[in-house]
Protein backbone atom coordinates (compact mmCIF):
# COMPACT_ATOMS: atom_id res chain seq x y z
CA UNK A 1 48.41 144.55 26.11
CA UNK A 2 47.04 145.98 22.89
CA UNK A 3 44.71 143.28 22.72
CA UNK A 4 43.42 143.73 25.93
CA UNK A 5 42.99 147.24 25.68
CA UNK A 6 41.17 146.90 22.56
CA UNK A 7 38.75 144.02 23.90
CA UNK A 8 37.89 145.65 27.11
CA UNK A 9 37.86 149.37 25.98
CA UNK A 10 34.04 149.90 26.77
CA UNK A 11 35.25 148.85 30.37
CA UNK A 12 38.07 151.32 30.50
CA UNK A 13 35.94 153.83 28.67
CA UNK A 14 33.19 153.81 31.32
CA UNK A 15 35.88 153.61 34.17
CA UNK A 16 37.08 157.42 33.03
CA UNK A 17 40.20 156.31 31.71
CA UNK A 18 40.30 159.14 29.49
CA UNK A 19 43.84 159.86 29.80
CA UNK A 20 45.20 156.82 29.02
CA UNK A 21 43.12 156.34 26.34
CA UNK A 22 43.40 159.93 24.76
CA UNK A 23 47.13 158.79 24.77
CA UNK A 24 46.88 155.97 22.12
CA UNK A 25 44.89 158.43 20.16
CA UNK A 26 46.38 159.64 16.66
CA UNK A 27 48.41 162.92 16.34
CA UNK A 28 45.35 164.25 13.60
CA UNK A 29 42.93 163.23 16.61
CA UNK A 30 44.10 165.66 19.06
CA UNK A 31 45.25 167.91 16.71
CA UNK A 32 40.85 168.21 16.60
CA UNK A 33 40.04 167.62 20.02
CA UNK A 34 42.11 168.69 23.01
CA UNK A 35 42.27 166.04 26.05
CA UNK A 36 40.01 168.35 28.08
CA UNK A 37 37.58 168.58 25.70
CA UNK A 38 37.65 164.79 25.16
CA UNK A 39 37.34 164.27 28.90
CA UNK A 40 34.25 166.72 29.12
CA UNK A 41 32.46 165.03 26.21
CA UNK A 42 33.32 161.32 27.69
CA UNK A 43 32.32 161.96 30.94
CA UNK A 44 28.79 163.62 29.55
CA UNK A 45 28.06 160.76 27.55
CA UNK A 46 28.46 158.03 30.34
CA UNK A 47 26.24 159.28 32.31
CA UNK A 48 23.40 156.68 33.06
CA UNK A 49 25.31 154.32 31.73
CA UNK A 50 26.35 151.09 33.59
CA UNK A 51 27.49 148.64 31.04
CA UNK A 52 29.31 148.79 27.65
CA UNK A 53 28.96 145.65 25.22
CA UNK A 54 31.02 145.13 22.27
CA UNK A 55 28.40 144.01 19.13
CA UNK A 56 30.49 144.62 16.12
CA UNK A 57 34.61 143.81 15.64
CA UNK A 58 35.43 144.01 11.99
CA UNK A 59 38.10 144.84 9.80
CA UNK A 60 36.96 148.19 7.52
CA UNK A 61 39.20 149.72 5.36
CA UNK A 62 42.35 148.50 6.56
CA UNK A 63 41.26 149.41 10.72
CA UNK A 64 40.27 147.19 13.32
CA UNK A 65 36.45 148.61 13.78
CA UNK A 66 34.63 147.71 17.41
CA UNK A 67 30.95 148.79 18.19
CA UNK A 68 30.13 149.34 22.54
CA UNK A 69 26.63 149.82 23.06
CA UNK A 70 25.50 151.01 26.37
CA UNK A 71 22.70 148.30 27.93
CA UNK A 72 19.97 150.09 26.85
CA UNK A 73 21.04 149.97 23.23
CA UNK A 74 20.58 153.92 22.68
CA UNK A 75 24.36 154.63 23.07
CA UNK A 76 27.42 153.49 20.76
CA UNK A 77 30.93 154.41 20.78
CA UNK A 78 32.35 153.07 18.17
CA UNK A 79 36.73 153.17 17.87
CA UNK A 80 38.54 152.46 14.95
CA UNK A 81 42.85 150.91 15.11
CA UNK A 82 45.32 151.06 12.99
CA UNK A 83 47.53 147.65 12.64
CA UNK A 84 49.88 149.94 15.48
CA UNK A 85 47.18 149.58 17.42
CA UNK A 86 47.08 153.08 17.40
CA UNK A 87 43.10 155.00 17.86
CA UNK A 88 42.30 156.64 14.16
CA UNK A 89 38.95 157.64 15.05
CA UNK A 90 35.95 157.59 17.68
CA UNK A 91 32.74 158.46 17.50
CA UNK A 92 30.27 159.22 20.48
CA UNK A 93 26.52 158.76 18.49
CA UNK A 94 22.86 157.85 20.07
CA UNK A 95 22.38 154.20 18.87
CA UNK A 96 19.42 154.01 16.70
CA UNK A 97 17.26 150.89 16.03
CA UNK A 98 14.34 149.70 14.09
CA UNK A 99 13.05 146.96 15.53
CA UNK A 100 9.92 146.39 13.92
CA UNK A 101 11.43 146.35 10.48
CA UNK A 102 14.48 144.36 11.45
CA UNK A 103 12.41 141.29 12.31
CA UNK A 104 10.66 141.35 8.21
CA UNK A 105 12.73 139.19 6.16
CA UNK A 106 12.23 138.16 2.74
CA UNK A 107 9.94 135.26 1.88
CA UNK A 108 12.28 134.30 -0.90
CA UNK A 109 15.52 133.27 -0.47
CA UNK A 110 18.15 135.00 -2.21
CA UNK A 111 21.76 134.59 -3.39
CA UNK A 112 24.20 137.84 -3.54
CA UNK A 113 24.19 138.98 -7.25
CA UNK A 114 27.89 138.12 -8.09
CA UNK A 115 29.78 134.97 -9.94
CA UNK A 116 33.08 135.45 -7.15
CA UNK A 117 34.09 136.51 -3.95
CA UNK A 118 33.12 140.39 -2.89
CA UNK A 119 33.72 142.32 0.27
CA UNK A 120 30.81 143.43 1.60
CA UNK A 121 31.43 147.59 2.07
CA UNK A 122 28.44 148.34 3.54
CA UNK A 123 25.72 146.20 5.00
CA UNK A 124 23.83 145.21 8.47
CA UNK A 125 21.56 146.42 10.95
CA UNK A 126 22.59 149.66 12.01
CA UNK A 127 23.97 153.02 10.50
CA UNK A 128 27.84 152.41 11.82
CA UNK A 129 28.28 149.43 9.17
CA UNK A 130 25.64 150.43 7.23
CA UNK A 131 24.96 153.76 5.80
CA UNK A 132 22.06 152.70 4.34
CA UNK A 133 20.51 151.91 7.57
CA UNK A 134 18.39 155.15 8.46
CA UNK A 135 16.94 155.44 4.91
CA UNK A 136 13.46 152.78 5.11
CA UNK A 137 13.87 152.58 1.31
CA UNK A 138 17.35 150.98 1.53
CA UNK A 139 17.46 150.04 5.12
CA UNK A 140 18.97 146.31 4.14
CA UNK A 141 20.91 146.79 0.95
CA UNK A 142 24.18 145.92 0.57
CA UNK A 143 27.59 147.87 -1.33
CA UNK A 144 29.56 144.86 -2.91
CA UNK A 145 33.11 145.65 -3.83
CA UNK A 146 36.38 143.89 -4.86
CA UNK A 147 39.49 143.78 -2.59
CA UNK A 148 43.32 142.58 -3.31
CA UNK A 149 45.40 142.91 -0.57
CA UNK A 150 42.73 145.77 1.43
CA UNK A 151 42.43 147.85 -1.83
CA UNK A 152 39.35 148.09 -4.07
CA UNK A 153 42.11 149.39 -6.65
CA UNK A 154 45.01 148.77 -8.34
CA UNK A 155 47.94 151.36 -9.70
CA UNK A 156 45.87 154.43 -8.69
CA UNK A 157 42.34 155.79 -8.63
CA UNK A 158 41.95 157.69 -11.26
CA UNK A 159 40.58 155.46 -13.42
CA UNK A 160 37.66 152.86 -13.32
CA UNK A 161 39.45 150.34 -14.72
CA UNK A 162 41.90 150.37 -12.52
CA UNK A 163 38.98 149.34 -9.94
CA UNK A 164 38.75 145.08 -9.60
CA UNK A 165 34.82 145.39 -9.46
CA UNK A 166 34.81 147.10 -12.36
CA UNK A 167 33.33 145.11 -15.35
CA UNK A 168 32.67 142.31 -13.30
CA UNK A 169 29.70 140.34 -13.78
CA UNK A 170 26.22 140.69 -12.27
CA UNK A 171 24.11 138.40 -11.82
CA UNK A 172 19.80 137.76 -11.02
CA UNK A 173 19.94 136.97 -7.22
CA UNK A 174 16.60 134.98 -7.53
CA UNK A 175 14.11 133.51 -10.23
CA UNK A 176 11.98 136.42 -11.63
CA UNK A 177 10.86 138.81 -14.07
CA UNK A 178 12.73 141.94 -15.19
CA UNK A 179 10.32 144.68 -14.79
CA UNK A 180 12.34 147.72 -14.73
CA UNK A 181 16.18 148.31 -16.92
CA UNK A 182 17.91 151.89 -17.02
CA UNK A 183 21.21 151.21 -19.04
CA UNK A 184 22.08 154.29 -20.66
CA UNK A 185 23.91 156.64 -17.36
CA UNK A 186 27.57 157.24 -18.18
CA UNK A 187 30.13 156.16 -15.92
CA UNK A 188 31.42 158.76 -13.33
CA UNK A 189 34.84 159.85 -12.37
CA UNK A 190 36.18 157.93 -9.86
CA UNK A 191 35.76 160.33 -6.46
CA UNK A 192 32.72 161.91 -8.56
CA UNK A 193 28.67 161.32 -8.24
CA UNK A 194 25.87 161.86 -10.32
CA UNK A 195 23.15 162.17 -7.59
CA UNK A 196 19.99 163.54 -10.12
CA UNK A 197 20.59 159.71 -11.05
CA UNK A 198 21.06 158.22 -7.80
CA UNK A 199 20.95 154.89 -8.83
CA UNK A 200 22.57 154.64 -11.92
CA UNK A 201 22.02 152.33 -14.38
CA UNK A 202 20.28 149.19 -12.61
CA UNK A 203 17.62 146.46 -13.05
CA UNK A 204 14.59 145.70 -11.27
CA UNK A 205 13.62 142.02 -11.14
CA UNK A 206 9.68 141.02 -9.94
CA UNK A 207 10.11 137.52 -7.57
CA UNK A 208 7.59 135.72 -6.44
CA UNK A 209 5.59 137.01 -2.88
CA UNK A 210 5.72 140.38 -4.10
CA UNK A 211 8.91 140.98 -4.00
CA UNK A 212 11.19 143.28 -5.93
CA UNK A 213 15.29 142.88 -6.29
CA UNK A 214 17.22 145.98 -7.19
CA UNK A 215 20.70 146.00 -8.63
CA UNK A 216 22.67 149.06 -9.19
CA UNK A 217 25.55 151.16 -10.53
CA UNK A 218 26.28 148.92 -13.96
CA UNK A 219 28.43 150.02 -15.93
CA UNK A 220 26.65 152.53 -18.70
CA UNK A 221 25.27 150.02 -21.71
CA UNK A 222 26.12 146.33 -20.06
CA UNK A 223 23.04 145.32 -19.13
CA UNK A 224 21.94 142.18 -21.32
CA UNK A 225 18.37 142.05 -20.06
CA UNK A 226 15.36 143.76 -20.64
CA UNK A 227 12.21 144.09 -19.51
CA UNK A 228 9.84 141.19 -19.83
CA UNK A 229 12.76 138.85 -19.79
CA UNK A 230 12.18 135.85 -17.03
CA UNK A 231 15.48 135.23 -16.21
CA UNK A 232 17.18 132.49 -13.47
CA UNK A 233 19.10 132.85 -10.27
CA UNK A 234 22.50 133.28 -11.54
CA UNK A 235 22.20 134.48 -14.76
CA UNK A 236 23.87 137.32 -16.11
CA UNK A 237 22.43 140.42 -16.03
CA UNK A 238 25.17 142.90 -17.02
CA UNK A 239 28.49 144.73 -15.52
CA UNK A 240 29.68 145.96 -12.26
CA UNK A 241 30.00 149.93 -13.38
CA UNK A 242 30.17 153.27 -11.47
CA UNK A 243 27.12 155.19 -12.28
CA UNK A 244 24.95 156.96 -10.07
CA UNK A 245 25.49 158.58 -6.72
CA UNK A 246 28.51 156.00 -6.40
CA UNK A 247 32.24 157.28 -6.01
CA UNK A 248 33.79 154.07 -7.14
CA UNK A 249 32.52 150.44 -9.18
CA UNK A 250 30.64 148.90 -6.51
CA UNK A 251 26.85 146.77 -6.87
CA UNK A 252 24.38 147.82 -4.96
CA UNK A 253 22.14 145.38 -3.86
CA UNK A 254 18.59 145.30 -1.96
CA UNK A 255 15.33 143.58 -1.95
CA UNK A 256 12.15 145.35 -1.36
CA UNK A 257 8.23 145.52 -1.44
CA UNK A 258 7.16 147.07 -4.88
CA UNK A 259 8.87 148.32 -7.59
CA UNK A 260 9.25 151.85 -7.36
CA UNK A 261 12.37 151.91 -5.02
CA UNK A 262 11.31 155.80 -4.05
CA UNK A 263 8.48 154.93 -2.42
CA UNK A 264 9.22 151.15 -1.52
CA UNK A 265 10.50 149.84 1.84
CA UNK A 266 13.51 147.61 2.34
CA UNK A 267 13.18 144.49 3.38
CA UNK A 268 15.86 142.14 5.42
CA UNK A 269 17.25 139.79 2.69
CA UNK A 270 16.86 135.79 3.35
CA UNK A 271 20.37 134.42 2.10
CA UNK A 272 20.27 130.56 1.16
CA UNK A 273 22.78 128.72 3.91
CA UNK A 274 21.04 130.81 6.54
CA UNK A 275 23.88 133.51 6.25
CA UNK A 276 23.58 136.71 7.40
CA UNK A 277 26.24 138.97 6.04
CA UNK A 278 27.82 142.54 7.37
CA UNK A 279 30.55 145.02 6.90
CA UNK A 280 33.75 143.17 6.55
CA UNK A 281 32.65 139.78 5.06
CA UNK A 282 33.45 138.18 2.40
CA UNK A 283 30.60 136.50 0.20
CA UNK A 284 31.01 134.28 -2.77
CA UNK A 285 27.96 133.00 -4.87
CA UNK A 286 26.11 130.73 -2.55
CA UNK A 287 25.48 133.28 0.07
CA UNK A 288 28.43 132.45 2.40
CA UNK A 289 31.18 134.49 3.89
């Protein structure tokens, strides 16, 4: 029943089946929204609406994620359950798109810039597993992170090396020329962010096509490259660190079309294999999941 409920909830959503569904809600849920306000809200938000489709079910941060879109694409509700099946969260947002720039992809084909297996945190084509989306400068970048058993951590998280991805090696995603290095940032707190340097320590590599790879967040004085240095696809660049406006180690990883990642604009990244990774995969060297 669980199952069900979970795979046809846009249905039952659409139906007005507030009441049963308020019910699997969490206790911190409706502590914040009564079951009248819920209703109100709900019943607003369907309207024009004939059709819920489910376009995302992942696993994020230990929940069982699912994106409905409405069949114009401008609506998502997007629900989040715990392993009790039980609702932890929904969200009621206008679905936003861009089209245009969803259909440029890399000339070059690119590998993810890591020597094992990552979870992919962040990444995809739209803001709900993708923060990044909204932003035209980092539209298509990816967060990388390390997981054991759902946790990016081990012991507690007060520490960065208590972090798996942290000190981790990086690697050059592509053939190319390092153009740009900043390698001096200190490492921040975990649950701290230094956002005057937003990206940290990173590299910027020059590919072929006029394109530009950007890795970020090393760890303060790893990198082993500088500028004018050709390097290969899989060579080592430097650590995974936590610098920047990052709250834990994590790489940040995009592809764009000049160097100047202020002004540049993200471009969708190629993957060798034909992959196309999101929020909740797991990628390892080649580009798979």
């Amino acid at each position: 029943m669980i199952n069900q409920f979970k795979e046809q909830f846009g249905r039952y959503f659409l139906n007005g089946e507030f009441e049963g569904i308020y019910g699997k809600t969490a206790k911190s849920f409706q502590n914040l929204v009564s079951f009248e306000q819920f209703r109100e809200l709900s019943l607003n938000y369907n309207s024009g609406v004939s059709s819920y489709t489910c376009i995302v079910a992942n696993t994020f941060q230990g929940l069982e994620q699912y994106i409905w879109v409405d069949e114009t694409y401008s609506k998502a509700v997007v629900i989040a359950f715990d392993e009790q099946g039980i609702i932890q969260a929904i969200y009621l947002k206008p679905f936003e798109t861009f089209p245009s720039s969803d259909q440029v992809w890399t000339k070059n084909t690119y590998s993810m810039p890591i020597n094992d297996e990552w979870y992919v945190f962040w990444g995809g084509t739209n803001e709900f597993i993708n923060y990044h989306y909204p932003y035209e400068q980092q539209r298509y970048a990816y967060d990388l992170v390390q997981m054991v058993n759902n946790e990016t951590y081990k012991n507690s998280t007060l520490q960065n090396e208590n972090y798996y991805a942290f000190g981790t090696e990086v690697v050059a995603p592509a053939d190319g020329v390092v153009v740009e290095v900043i390698d001096g940032i200190k490492d921040n707190i975990p649950g701290e962010m230094d956002e005057e340097n937003a990206a940290g320590n990173y590299c910027i590599i020059a590919h072929e096509h006029n394109e530009y790879s950007m890795i970020a967040h090393f760890k303060k004085d790893s990198i082993c490259v500088k500028t004018g240095d050709n390097v290969k696809a899989g060579q080592l660049l430097g650590l995974c660190g936590n610098s920047g406006n990052s709250s834990e180690a994590h790489i940040h990883f995009q592809v764009m079309d000049q160097q100047d990642f202020l002004k540049a604009k993200s471009l969708r990244i190629k993957f060798h294999g034909g992959e196309e990774p999101i929020q909740g995969d797991i990628v390892v060297p080649s580009g798979g999941k």
